[in-house]
PDB file of N, CA and C in Angstrom:
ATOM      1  N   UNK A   1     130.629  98.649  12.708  1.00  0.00           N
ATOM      2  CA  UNK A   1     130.719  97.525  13.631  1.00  0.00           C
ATOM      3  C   UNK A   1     129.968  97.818  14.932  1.00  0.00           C
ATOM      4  N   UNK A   2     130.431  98.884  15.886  1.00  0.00           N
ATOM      5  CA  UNK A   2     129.676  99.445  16.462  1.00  0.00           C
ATOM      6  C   UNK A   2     127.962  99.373  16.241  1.00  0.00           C
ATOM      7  N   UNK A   3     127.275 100.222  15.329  1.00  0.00           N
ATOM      8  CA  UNK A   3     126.220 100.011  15.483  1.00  0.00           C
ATOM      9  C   UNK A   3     125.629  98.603  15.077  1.00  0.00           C
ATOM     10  N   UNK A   4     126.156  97.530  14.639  1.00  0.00           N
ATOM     11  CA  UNK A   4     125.802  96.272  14.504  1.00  0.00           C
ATOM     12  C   UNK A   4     125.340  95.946  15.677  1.00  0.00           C
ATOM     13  N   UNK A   5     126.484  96.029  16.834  1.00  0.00           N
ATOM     14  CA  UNK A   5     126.252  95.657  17.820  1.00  0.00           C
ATOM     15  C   UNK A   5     125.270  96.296  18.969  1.00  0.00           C
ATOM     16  N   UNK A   6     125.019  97.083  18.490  1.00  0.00           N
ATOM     17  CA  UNK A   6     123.815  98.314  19.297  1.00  0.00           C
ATOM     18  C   UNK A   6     122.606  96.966  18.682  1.00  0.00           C
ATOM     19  N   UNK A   7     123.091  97.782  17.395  1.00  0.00           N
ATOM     20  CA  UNK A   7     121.115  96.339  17.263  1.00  0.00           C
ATOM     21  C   UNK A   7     121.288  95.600  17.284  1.00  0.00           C
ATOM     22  N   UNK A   8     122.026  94.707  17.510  1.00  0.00           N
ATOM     23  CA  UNK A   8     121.735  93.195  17.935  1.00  0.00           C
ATOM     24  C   UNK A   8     121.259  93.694  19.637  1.00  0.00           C
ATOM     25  N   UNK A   9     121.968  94.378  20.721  1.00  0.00           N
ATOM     26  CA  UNK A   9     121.795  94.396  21.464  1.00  0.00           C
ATOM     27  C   UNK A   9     120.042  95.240  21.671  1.00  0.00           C
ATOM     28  N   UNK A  10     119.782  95.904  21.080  1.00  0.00           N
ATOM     29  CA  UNK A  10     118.365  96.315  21.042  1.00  0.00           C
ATOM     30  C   UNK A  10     117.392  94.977  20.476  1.00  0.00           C
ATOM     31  N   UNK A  11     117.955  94.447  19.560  1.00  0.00           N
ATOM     32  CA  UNK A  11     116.991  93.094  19.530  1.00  0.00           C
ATOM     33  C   UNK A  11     116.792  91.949  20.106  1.00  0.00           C
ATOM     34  N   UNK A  12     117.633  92.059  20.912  1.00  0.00           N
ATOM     35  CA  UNK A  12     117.909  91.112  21.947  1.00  0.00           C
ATOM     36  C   UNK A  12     116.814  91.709  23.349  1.00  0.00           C
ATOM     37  N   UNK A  13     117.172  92.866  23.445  1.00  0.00           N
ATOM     38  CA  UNK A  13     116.061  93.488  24.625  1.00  0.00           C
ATOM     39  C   UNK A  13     114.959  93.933  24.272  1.00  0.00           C
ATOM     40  N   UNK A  14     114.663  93.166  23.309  1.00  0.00           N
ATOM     41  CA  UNK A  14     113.030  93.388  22.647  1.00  0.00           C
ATOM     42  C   UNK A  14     112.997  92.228  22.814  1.00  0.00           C
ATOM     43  N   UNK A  15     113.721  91.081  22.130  1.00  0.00           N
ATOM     44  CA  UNK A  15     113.490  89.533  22.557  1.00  0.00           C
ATOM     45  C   UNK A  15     112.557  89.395  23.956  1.00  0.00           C
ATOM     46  N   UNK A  16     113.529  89.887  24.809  1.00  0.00           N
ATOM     47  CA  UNK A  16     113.397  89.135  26.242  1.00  0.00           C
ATOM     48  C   UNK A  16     111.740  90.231  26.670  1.00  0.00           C
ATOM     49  N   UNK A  17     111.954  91.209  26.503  1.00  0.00           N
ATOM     50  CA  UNK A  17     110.687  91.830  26.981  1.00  0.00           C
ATOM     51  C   UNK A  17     109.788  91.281  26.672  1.00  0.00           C
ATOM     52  N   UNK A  18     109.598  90.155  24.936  1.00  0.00           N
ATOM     53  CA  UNK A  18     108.393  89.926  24.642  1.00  0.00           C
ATOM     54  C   UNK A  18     108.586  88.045  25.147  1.00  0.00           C
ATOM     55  N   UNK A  19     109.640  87.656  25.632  1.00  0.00           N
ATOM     56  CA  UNK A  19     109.235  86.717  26.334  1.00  0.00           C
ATOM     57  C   UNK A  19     109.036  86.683  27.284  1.00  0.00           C
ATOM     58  N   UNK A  20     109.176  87.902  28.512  1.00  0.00           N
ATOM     59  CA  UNK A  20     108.560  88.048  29.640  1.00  0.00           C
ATOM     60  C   UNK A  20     107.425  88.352  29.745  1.00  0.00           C
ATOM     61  N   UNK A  21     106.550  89.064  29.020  1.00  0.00           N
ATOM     62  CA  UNK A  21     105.349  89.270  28.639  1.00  0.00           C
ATOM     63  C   UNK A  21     104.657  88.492  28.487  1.00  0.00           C
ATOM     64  N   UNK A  22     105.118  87.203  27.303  1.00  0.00           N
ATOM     65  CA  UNK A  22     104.323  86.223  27.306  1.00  0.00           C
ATOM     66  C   UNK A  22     104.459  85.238  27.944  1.00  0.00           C
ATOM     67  N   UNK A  23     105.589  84.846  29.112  1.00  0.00           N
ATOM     68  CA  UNK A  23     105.824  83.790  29.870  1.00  0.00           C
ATOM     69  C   UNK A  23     104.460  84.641  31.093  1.00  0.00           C
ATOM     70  N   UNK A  24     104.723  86.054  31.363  1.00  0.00           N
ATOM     71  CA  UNK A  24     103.743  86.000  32.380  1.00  0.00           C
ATOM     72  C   UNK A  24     102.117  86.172  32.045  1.00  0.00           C
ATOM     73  N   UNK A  25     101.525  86.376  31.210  1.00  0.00           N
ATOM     74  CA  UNK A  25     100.595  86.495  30.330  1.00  0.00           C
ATOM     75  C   UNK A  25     100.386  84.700  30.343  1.00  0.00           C
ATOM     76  N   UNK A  26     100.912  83.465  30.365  1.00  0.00           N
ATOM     77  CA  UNK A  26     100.474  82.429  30.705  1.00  0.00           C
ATOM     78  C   UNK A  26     100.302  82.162  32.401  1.00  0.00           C
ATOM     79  N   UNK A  27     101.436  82.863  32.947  1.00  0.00           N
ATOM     80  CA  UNK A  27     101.569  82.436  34.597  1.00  0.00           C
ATOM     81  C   UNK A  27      99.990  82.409  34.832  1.00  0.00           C
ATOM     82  N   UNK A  28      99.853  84.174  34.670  1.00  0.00           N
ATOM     83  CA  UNK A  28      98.297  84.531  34.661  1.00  0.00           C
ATOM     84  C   UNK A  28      96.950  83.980  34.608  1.00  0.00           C
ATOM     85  N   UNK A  29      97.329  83.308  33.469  1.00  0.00           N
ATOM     86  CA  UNK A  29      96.060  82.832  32.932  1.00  0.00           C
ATOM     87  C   UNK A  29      96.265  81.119  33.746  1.00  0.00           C
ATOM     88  N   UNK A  30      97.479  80.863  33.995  1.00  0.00           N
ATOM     89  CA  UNK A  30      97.151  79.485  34.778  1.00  0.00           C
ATOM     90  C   UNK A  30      96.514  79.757  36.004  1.00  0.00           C
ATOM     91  N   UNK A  31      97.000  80.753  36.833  1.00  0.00           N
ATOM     92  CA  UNK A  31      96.774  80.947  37.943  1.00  0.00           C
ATOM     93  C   UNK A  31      94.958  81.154  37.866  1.00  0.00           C
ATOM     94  N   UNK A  32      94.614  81.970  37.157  1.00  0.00           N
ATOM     95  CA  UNK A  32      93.232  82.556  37.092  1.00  0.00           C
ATOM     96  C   UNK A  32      92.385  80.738  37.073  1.00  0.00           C
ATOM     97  N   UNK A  33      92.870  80.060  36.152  1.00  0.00           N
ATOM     98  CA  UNK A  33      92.257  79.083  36.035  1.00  0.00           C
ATOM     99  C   UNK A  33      92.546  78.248  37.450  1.00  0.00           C
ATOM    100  N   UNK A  34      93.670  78.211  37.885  1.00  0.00           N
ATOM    101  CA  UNK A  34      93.347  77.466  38.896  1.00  0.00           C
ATOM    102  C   UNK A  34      92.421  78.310  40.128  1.00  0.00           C
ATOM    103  N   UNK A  35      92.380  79.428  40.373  1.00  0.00           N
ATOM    104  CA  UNK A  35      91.624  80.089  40.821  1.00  0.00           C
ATOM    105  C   UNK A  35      89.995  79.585  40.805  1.00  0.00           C
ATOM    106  N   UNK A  36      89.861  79.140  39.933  1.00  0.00           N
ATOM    107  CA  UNK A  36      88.054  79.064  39.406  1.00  0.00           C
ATOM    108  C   UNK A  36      88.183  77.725  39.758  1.00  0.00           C
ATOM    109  N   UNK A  37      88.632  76.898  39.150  1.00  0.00           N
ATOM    110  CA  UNK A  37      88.877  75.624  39.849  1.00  0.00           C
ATOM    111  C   UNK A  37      88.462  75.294  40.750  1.00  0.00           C
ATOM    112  N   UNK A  38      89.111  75.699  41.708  1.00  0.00           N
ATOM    113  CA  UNK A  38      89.253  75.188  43.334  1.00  0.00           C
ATOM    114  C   UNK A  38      88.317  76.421  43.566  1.00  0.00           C
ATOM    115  N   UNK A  39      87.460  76.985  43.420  1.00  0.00           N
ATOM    116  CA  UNK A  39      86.907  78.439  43.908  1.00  0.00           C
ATOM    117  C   UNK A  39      88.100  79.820  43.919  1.00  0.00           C
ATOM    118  N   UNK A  40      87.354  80.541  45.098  1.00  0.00           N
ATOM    119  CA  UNK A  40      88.118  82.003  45.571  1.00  0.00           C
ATOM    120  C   UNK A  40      89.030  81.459  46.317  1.00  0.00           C
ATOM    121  N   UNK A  41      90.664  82.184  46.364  1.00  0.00           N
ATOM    122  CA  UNK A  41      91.414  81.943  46.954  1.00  0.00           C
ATOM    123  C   UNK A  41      91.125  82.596  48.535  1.00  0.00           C
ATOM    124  N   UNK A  42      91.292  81.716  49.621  1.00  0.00           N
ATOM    125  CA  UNK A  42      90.913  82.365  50.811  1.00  0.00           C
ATOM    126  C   UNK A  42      92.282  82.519  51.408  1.00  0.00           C
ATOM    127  N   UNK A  43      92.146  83.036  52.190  1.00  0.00           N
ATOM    128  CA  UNK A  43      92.972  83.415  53.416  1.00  0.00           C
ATOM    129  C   UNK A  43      92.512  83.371  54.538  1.00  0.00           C
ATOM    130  N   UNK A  44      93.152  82.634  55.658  1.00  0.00           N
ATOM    131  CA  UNK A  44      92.630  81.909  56.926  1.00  0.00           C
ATOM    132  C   UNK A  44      92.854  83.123  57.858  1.00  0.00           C
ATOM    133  N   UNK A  45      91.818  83.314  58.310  1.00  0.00           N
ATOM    134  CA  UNK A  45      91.641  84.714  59.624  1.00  0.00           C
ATOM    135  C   UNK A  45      91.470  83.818  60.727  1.00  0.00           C
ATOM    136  N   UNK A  46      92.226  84.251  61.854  1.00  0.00           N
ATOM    137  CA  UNK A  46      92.019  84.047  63.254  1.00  0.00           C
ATOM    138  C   UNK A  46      91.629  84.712  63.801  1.00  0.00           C
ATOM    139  N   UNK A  47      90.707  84.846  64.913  1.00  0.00           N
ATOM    140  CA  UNK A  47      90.128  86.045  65.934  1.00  0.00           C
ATOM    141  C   UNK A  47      91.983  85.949  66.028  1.00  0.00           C
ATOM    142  N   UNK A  48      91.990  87.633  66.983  1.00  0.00           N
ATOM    143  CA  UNK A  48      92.493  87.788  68.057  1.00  0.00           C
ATOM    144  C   UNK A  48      93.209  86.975  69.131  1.00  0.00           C
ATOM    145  N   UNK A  49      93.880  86.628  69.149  1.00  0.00           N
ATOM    146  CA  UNK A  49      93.829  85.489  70.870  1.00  0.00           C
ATOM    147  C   UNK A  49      93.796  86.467  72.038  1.00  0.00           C
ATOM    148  N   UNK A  50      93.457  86.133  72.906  1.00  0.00           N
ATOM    149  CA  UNK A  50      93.556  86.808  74.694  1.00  0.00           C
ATOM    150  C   UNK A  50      94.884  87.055  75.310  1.00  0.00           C
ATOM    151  N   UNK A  51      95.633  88.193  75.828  1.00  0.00           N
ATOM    152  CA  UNK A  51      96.599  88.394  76.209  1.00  0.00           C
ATOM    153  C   UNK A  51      96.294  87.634  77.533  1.00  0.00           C
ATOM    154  N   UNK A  52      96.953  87.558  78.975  1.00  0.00           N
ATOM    155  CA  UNK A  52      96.537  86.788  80.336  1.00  0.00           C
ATOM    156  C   UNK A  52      97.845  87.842  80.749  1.00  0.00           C
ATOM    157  N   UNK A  53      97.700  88.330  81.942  1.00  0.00           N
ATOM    158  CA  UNK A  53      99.481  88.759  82.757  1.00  0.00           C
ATOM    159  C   UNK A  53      99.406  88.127  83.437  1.00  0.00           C
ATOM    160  N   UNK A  54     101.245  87.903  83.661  1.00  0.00           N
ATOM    161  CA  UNK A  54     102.147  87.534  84.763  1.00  0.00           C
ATOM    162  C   UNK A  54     102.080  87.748  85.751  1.00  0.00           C
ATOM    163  N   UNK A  55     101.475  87.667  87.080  1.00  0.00           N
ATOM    164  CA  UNK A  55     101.731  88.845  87.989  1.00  0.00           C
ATOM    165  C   UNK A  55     103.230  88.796  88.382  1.00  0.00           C
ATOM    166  N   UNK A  56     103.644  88.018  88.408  1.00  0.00           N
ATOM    167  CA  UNK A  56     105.094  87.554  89.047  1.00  0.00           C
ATOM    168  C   UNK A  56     106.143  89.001  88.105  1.00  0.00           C
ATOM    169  N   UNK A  57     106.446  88.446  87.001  1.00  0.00           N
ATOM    170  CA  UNK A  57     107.357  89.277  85.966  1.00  0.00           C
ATOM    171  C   UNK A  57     106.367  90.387  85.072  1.00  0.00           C
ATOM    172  N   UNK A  58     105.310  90.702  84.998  1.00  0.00           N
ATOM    173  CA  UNK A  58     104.321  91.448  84.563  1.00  0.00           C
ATOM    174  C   UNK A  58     104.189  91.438  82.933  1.00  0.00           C
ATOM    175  N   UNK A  59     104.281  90.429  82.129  1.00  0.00           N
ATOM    176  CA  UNK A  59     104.425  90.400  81.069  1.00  0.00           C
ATOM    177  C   UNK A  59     103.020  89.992  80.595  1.00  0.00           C
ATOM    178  N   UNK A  60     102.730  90.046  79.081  1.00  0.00           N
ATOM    179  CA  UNK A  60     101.397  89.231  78.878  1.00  0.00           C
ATOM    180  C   UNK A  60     102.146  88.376  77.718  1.00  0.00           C
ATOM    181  N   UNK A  61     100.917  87.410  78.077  1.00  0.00           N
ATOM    182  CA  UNK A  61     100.666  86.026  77.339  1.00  0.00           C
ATOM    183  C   UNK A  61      99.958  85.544  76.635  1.00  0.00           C
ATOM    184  N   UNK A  62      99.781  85.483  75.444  1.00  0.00           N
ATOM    185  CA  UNK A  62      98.671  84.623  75.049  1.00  0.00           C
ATOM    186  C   UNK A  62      98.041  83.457  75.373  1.00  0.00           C
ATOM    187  N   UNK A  63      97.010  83.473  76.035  1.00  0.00           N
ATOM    188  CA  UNK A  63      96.208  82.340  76.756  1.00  0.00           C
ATOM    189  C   UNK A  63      96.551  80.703  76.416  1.00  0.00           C
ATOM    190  N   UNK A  64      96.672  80.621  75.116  1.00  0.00           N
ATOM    191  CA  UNK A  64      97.096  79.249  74.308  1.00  0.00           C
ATOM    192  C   UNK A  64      98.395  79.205  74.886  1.00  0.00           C
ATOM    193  N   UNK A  65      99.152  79.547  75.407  1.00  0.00           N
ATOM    194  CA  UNK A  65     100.715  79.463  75.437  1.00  0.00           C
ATOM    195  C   UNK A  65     101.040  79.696  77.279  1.00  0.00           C
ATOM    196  N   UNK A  66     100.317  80.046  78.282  1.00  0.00           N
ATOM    197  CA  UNK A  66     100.653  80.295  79.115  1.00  0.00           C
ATOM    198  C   UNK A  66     100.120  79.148  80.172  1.00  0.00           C
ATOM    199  N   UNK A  67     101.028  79.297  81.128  1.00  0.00           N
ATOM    200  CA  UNK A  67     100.801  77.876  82.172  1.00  0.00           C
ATOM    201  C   UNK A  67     100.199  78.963  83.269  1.00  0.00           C
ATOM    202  N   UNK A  68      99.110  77.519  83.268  1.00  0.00           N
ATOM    203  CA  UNK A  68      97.679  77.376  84.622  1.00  0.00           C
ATOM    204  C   UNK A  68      97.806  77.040  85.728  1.00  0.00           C
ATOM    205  N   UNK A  69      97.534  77.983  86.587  1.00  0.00           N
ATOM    206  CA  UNK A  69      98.154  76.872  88.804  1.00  0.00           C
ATOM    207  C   UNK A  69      96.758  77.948  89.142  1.00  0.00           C
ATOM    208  N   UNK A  70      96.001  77.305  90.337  1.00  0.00           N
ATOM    209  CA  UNK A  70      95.370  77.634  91.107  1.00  0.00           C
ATOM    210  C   UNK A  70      95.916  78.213  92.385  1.00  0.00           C
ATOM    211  N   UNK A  71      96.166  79.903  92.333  1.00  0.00           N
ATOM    212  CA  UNK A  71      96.818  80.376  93.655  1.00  0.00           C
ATOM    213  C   UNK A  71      95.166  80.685  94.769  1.00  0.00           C
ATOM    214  N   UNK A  72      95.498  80.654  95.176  1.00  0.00           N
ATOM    215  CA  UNK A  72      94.439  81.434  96.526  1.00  0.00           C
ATOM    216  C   UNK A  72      93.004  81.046  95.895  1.00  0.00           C
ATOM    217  N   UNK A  73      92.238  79.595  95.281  1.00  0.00           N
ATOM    218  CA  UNK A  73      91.128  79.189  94.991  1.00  0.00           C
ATOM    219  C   UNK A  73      90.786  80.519  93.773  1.00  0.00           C
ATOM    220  N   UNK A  74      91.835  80.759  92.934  1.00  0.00           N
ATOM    221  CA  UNK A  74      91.394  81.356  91.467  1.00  0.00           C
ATOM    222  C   UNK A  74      92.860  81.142  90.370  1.00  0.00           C
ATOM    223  N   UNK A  75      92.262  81.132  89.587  1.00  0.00           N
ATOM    224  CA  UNK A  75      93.110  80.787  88.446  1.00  0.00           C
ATOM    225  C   UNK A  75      94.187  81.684  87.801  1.00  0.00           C
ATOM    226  N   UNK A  76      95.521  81.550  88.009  1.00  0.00           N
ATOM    227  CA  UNK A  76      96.061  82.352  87.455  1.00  0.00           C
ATOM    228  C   UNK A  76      96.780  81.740  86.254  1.00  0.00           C
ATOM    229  N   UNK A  77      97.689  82.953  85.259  1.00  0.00           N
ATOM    230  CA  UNK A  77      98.461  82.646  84.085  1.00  0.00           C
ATOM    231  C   UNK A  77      99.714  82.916  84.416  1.00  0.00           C
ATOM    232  N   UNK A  78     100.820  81.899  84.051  1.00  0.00           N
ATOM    233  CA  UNK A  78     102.034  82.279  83.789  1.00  0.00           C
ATOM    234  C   UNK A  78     103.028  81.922  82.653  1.00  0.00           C
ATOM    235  N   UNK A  79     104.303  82.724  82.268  1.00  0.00           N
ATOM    236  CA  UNK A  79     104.486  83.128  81.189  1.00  0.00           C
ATOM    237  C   UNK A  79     105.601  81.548  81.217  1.00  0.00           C
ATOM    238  N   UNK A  80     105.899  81.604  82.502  1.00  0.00           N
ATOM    239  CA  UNK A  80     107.017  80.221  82.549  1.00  0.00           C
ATOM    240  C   UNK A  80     106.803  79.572  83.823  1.00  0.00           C
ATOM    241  N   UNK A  81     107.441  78.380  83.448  1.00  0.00           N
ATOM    242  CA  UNK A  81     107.274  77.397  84.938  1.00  0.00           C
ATOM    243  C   UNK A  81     108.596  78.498  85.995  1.00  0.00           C
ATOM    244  N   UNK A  82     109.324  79.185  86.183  1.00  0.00           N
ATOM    245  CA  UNK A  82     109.690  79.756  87.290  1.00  0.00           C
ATOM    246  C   UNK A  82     109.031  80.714  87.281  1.00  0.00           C
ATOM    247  N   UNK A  83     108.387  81.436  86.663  1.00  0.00           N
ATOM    248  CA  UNK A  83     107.038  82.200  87.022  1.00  0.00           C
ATOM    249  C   UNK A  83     105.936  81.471  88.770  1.00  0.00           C
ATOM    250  N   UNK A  84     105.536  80.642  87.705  1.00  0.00           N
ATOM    251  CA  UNK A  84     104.711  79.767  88.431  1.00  0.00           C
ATOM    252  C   UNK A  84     104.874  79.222  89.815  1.00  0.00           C
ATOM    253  N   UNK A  85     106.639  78.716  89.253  1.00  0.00           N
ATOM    254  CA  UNK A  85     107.177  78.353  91.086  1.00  0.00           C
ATOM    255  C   UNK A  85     107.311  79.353  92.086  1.00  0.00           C
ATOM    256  N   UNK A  86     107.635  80.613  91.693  1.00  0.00           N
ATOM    257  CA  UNK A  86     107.649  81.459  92.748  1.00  0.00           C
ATOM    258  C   UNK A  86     106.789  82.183  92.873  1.00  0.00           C
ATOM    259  N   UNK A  87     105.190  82.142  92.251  1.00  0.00           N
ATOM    260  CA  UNK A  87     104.583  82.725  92.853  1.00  0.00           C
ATOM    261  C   UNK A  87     103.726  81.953  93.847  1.00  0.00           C
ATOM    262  N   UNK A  88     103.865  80.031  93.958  1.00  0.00           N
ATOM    263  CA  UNK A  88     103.573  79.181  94.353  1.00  0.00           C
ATOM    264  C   UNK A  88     103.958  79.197  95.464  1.00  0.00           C
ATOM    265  N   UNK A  89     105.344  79.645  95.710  1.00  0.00           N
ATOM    266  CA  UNK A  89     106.106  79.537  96.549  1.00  0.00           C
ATOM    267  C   UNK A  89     106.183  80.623  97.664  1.00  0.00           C
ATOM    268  N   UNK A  90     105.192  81.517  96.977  1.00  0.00           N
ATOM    269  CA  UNK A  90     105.083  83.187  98.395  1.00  0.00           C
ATOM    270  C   UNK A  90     104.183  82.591  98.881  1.00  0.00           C
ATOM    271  N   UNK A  91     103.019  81.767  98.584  1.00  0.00           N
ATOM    272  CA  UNK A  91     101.632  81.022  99.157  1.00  0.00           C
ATOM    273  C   UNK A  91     102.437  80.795 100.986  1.00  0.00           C
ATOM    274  N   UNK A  92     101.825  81.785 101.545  1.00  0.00           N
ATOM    275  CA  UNK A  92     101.799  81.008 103.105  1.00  0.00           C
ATOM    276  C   UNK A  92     100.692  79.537 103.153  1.00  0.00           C
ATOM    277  N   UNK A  93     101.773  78.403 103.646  1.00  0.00           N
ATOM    278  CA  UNK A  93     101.234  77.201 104.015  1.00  0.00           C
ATOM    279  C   UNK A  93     100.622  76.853 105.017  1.00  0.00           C
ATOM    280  N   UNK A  94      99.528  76.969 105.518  1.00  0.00           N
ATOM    281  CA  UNK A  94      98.416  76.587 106.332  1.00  0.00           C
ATOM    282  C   UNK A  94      99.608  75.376 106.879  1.00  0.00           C
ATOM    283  N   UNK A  95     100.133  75.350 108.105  1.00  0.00           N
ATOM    284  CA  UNK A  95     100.245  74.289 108.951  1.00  0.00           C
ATOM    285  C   UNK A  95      99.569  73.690 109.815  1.00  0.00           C
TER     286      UNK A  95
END
């Protein structure tokens, strides 16, 4: 009784090995075809982006993401609008 059940259980894990084999042995071959299809599969590269610092909190920023104020007739970056306000806010005001 025992070994009945050994081989059924060995034929059973021969089953599945040879339907994993051949379920992925199609994945494969779909994929390859859609591959040629549509061309080479690409992958989208970005440069780099530009770090910018804080002077306020000294952090960096990526340029796309950081807020723009003109202190002292040049351009600075900041990481947040209370960044921004207080370094706006050391500006001595010409009365």
């Amino acid at each position: 009784m025992l070994l009945r059940v050994l081989q059924f259980l060995f034929w059973l894990f021969l089953l599945r090995l040879l339907v994993r084999a051949v379920t992925r042995a199609f994945a494969d071959d779909a994929a390859q075809r859609r591959r040629t299809a549509s061309g080479p599969a690409r992958r989208e590269v970005r440069a780099p982006e530009d770090l910018v610092l804080d002077r306020v909190c000294r952090t960096y920023v990526p340029r796309s993401r950081a807020l723009a104020a003109r202190v002292d007739g040049r351009e600075e970056h900041f990481c947040s609008a209370a960044c921004r306000d207080k370094a706006l806010a050391a500006i001595p005001r010409a009365s």
